[in-house]
C-alpha atoms as a PDB file:
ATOM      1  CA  UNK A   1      -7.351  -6.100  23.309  1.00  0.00           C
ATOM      2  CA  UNK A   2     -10.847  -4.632  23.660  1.00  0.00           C
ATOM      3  CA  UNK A   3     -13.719  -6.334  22.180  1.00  0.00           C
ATOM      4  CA  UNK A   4     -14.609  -3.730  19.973  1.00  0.00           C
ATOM      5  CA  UNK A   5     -10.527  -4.172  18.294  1.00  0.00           C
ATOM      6  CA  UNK A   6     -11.109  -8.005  18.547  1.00  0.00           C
ATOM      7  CA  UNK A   7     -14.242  -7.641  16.424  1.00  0.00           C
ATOM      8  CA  UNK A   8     -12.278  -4.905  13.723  1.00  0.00           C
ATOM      9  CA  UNK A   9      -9.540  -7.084  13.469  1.00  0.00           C
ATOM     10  CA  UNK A  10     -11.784  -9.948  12.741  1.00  0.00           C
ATOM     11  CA  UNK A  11     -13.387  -7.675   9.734  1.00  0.00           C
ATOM     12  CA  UNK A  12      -9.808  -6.702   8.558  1.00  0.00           C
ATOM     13  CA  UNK A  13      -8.889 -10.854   8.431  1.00  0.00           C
ATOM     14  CA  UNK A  14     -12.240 -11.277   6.471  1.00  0.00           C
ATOM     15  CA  UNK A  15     -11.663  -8.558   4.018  1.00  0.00           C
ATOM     16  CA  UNK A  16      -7.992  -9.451   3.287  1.00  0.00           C
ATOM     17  CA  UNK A  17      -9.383 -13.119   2.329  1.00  0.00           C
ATOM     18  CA  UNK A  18     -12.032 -12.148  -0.171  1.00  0.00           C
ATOM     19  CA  UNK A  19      -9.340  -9.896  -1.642  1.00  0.00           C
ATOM     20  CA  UNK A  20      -7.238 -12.708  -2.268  1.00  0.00           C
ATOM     21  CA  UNK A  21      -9.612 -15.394  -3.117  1.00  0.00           C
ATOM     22  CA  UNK A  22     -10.137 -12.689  -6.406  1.00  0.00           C
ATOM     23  CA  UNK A  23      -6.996 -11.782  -6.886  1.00  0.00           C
ATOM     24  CA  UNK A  24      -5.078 -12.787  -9.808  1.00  0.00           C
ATOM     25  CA  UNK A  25      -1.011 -14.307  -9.594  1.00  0.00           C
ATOM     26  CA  UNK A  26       0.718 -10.971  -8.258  1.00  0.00           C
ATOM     27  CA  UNK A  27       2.463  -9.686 -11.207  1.00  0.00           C
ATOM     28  CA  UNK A  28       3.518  -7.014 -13.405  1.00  0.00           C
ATOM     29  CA  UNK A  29       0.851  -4.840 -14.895  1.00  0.00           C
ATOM     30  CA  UNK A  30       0.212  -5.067 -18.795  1.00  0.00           C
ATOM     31  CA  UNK A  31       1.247  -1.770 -20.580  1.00  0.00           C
ATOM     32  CA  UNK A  32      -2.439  -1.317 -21.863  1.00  0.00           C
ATOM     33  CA  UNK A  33      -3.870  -1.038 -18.301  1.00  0.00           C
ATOM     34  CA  UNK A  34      -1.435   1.570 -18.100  1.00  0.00           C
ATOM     35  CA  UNK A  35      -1.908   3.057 -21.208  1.00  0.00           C
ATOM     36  CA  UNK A  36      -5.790   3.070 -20.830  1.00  0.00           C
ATOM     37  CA  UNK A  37      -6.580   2.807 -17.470  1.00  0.00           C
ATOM     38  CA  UNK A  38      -6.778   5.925 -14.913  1.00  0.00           C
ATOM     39  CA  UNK A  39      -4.559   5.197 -11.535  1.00  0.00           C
ATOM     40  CA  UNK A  40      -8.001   4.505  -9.557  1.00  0.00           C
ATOM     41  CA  UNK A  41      -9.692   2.415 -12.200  1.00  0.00           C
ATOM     42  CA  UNK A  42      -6.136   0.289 -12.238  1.00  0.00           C
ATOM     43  CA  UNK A  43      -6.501  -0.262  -8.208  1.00  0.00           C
ATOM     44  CA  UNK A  44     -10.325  -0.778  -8.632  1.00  0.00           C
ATOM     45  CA  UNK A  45      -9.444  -3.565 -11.036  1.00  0.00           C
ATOM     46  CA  UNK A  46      -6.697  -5.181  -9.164  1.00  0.00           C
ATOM     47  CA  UNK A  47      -9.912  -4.957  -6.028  1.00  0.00           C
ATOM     48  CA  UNK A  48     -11.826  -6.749  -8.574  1.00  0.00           C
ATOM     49  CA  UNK A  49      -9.376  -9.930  -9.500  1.00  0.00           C
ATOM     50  CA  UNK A  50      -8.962  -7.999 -12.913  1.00  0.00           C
ATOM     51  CA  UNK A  51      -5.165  -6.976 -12.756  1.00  0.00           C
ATOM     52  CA  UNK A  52      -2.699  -8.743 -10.921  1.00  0.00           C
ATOM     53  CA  UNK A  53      -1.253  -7.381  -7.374  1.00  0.00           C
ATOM     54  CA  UNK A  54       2.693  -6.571  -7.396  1.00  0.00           C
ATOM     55  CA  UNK A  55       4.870  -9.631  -6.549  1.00  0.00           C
ATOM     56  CA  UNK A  56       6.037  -7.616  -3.702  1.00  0.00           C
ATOM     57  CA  UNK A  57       2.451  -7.988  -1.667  1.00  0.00           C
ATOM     58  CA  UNK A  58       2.911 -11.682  -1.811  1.00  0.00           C
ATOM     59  CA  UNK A  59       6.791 -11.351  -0.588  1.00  0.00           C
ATOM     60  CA  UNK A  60       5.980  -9.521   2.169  1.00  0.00           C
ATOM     61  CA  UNK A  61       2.679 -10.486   2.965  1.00  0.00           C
ATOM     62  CA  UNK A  62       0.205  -7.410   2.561  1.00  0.00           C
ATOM     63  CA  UNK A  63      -2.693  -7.123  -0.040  1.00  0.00           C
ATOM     64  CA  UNK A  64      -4.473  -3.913  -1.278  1.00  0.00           C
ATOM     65  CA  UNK A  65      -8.079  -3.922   0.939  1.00  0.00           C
ATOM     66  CA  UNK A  66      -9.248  -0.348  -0.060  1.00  0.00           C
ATOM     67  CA  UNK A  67      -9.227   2.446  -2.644  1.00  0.00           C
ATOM     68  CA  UNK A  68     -10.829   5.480  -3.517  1.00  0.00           C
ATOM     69  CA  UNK A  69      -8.989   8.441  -5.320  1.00  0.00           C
ATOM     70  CA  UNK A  70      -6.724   9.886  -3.345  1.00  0.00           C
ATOM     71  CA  UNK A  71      -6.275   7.034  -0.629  1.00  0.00           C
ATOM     72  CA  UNK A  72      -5.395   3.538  -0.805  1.00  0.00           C
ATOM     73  CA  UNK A  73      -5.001   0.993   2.356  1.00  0.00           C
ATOM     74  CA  UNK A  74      -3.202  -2.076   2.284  1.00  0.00           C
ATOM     75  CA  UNK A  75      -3.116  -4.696   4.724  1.00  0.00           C
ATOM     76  CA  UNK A  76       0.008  -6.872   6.175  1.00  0.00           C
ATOM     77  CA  UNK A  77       0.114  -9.686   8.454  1.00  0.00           C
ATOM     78  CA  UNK A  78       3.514  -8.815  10.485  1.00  0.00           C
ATOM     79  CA  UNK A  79       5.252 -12.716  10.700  1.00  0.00           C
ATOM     80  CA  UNK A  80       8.336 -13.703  12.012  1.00  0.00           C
ATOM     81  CA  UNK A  81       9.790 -13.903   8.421  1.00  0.00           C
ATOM     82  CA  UNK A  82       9.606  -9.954   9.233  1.00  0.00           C
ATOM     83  CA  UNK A  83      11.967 -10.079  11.966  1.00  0.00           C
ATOM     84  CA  UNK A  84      15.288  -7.616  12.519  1.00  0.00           C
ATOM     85  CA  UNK A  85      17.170  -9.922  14.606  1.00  0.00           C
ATOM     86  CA  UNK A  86      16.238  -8.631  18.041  1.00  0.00           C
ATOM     87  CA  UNK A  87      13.110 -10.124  17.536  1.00  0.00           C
ATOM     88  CA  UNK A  88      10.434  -7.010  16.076  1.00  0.00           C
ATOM     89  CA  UNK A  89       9.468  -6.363  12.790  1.00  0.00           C
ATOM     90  CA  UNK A  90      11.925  -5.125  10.538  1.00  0.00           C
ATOM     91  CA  UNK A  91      11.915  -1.378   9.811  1.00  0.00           C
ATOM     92  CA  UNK A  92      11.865  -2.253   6.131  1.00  0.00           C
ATOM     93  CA  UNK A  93       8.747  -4.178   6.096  1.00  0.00           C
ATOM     94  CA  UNK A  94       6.815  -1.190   8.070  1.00  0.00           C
ATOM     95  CA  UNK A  95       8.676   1.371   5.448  1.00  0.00           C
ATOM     96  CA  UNK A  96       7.607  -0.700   2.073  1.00  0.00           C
ATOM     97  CA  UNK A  97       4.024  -0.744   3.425  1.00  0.00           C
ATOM     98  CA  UNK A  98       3.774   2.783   3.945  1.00  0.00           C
ATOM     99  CA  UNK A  99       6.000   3.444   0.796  1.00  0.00           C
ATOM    100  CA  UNK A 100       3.308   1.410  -1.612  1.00  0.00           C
ATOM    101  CA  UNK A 101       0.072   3.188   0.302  1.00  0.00           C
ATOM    102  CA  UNK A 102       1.428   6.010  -0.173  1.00  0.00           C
ATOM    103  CA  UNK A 103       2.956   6.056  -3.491  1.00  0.00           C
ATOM    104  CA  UNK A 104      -0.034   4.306  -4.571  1.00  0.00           C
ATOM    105  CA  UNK A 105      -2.554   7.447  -3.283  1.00  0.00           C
ATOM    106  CA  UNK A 106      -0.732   9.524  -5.641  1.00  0.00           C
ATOM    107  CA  UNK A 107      -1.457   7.227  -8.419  1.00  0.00           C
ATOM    108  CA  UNK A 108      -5.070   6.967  -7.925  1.00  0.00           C
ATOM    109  CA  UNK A 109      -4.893  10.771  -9.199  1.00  0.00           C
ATOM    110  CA  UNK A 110      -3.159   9.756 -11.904  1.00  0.00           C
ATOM    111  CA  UNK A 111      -4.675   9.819 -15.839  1.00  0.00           C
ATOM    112  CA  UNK A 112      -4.510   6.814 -18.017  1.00  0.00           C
ATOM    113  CA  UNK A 113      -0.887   7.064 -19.756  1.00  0.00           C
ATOM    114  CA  UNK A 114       0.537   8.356 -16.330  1.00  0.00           C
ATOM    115  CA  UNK A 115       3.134   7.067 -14.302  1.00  0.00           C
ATOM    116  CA  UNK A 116       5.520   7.919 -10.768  1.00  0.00           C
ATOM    117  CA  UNK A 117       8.033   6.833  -8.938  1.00  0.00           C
ATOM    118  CA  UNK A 118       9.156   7.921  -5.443  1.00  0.00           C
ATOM    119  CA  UNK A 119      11.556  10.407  -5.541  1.00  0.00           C
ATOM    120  CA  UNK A 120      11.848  10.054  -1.393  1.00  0.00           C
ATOM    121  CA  UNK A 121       9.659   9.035   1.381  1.00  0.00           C
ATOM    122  CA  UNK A 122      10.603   9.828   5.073  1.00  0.00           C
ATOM    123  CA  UNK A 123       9.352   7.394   8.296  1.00  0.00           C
ATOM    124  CA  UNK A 124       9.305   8.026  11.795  1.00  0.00           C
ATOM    125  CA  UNK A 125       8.403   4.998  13.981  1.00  0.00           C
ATOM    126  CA  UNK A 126       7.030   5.566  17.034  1.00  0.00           C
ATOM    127  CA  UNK A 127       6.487   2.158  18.409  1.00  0.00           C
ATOM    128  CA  UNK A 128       7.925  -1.606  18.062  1.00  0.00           C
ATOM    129  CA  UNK A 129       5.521  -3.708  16.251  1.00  0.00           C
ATOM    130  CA  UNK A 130       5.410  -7.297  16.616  1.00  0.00           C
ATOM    131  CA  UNK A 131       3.805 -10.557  15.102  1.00  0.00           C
ATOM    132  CA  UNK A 132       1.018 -10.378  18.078  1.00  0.00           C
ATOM    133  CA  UNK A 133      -0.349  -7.154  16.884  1.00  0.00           C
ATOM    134  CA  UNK A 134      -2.410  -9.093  14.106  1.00  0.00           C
ATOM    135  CA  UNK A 135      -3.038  -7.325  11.451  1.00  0.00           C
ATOM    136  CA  UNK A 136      -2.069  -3.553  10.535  1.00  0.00           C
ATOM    137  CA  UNK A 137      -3.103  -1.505   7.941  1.00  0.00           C
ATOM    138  CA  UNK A 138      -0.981   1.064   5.842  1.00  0.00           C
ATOM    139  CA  UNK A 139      -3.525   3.825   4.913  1.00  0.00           C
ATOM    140  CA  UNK A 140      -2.135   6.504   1.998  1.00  0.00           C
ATOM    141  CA  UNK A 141      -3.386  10.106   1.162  1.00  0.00           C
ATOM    142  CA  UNK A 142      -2.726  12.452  -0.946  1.00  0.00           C
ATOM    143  CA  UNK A 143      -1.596  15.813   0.239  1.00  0.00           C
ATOM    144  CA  UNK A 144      -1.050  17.349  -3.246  1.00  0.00           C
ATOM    145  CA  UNK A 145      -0.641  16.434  -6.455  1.00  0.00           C
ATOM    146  CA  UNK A 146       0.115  18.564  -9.557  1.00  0.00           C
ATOM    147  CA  UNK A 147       1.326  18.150 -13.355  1.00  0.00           C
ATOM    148  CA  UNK A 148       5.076  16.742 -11.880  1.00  0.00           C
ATOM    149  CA  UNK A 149       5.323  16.212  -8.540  1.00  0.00           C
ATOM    150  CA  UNK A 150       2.838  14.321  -5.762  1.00  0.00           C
ATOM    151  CA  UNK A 151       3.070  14.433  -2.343  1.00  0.00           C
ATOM    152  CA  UNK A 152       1.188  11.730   0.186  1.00  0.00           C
ATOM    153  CA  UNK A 153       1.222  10.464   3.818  1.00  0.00           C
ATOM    154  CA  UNK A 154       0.617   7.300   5.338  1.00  0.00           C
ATOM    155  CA  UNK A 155       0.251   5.795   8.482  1.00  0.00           C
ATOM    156  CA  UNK A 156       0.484   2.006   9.846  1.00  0.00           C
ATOM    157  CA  UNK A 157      -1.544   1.083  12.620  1.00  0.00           C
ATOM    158  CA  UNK A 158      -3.465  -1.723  14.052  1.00  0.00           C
ATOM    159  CA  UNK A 159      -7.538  -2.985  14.703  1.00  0.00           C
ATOM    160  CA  UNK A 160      -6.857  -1.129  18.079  1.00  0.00           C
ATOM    161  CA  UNK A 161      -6.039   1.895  16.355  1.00  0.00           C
ATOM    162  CA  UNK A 162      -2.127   1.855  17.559  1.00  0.00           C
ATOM    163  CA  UNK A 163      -0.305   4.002  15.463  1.00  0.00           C
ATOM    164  CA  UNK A 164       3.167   2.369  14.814  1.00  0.00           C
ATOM    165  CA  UNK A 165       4.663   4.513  12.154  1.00  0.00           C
ATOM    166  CA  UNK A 166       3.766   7.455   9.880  1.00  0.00           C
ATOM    167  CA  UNK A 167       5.643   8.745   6.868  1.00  0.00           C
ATOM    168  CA  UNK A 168       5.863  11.381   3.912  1.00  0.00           C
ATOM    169  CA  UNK A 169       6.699  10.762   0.148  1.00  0.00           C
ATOM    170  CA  UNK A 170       7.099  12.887  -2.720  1.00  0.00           C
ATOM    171  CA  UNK A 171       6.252  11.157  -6.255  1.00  0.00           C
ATOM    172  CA  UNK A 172       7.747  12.215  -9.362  1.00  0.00           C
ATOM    173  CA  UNK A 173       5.099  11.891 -12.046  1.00  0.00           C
ATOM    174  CA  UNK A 174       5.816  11.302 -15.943  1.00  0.00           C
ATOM    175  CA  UNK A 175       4.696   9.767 -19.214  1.00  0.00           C
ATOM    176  CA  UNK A 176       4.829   6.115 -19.040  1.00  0.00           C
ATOM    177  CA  UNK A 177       6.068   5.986 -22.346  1.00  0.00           C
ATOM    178  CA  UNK A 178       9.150   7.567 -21.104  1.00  0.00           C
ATOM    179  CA  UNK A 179       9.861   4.958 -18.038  1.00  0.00           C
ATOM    180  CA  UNK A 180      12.041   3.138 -20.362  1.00  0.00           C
ATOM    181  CA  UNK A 181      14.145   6.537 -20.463  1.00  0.00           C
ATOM    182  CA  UNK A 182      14.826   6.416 -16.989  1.00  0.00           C
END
């Protein structure tokens, strides 16, 4: 690894700390930072140890680092908890990072009262990826979003700037009041 990477992924290790020494318990978001907050000012919250982070972060080891409307990084620490049993770092993992970056971009465009889910996302990996890459970071933006439908990409790479996977979702967007409709 070059210096220069050495040095990045030393910044990335720092960041993800002060993240989490503000963070709240991961958790689920209350229904009035839904129903009054705007996507971005929920994800600058969370930034800010306001709102909890999702209980799937601390499963899988990955904490939101950045946000700004329209994009949204997190950052995982690839562990041998993450292994597929030959020994790299499951699929899965590298797909929930990407979907939540992703998904998440799309929200950041959201209005307060707004919700999504993914209706799809798509990944192509185009490396193995390992527990001695260090960190990686799962960077979401938004291609398009309209009164329905959002669409984002993502990519997963690492302090060297290693692109291990990239992927494609498409968000379907709705009232929150109605999630308990679906």
């Amino acid at each position: 690894m070059s210096a220069d990477a050495a040095s990045l992924q030393q910044e990335w290790l720092d960041a993800a700390r002060a993240v989490r020494e503000k963070v709240q318990a991961p958790g689920v978001l209350p229904l009035a930072a839904i129903r009054d907050c705007s996507g971005l000012e929920i994800f600058q919250r969370m930034l800010r140890g306001e709102l909890p982070p999702a209980q799937i972060a601390e499963t899988l080891d990955f904490a939101l680092v950045e946000v700004e409307k329209g994009r949204v990084v997190f950052q995982g620490h690839p562990a041998p908890a993450h292994f597929n049993p030959i020994g790299t770092i499951h699929g899965g993992w590298q797909a929930t990072l990407l979907d939540s970056c992703m998904a998440c971009a799309v929200q950041t465009q959201l209005e307060a009262g707004q919700a999504f889910t993914s209706l799809e996302i798509k990944v192509n990996f185009l490396r193995a990826l390992t527990d001695k890459a260090g960190p990686v970071r799962a960077e979401g933006r938004v291609i398009q979003v309209g009164r329905q439908i959002g669409i984002a990409e993502g990519s997963l790479y690492d302090a060297a700037g290693k692109l291990y996977a990239h992927g494609t979702t498409t968000c379907l967007i709705f009232d929150h009041e109605n999630l308990r409709r679906i």
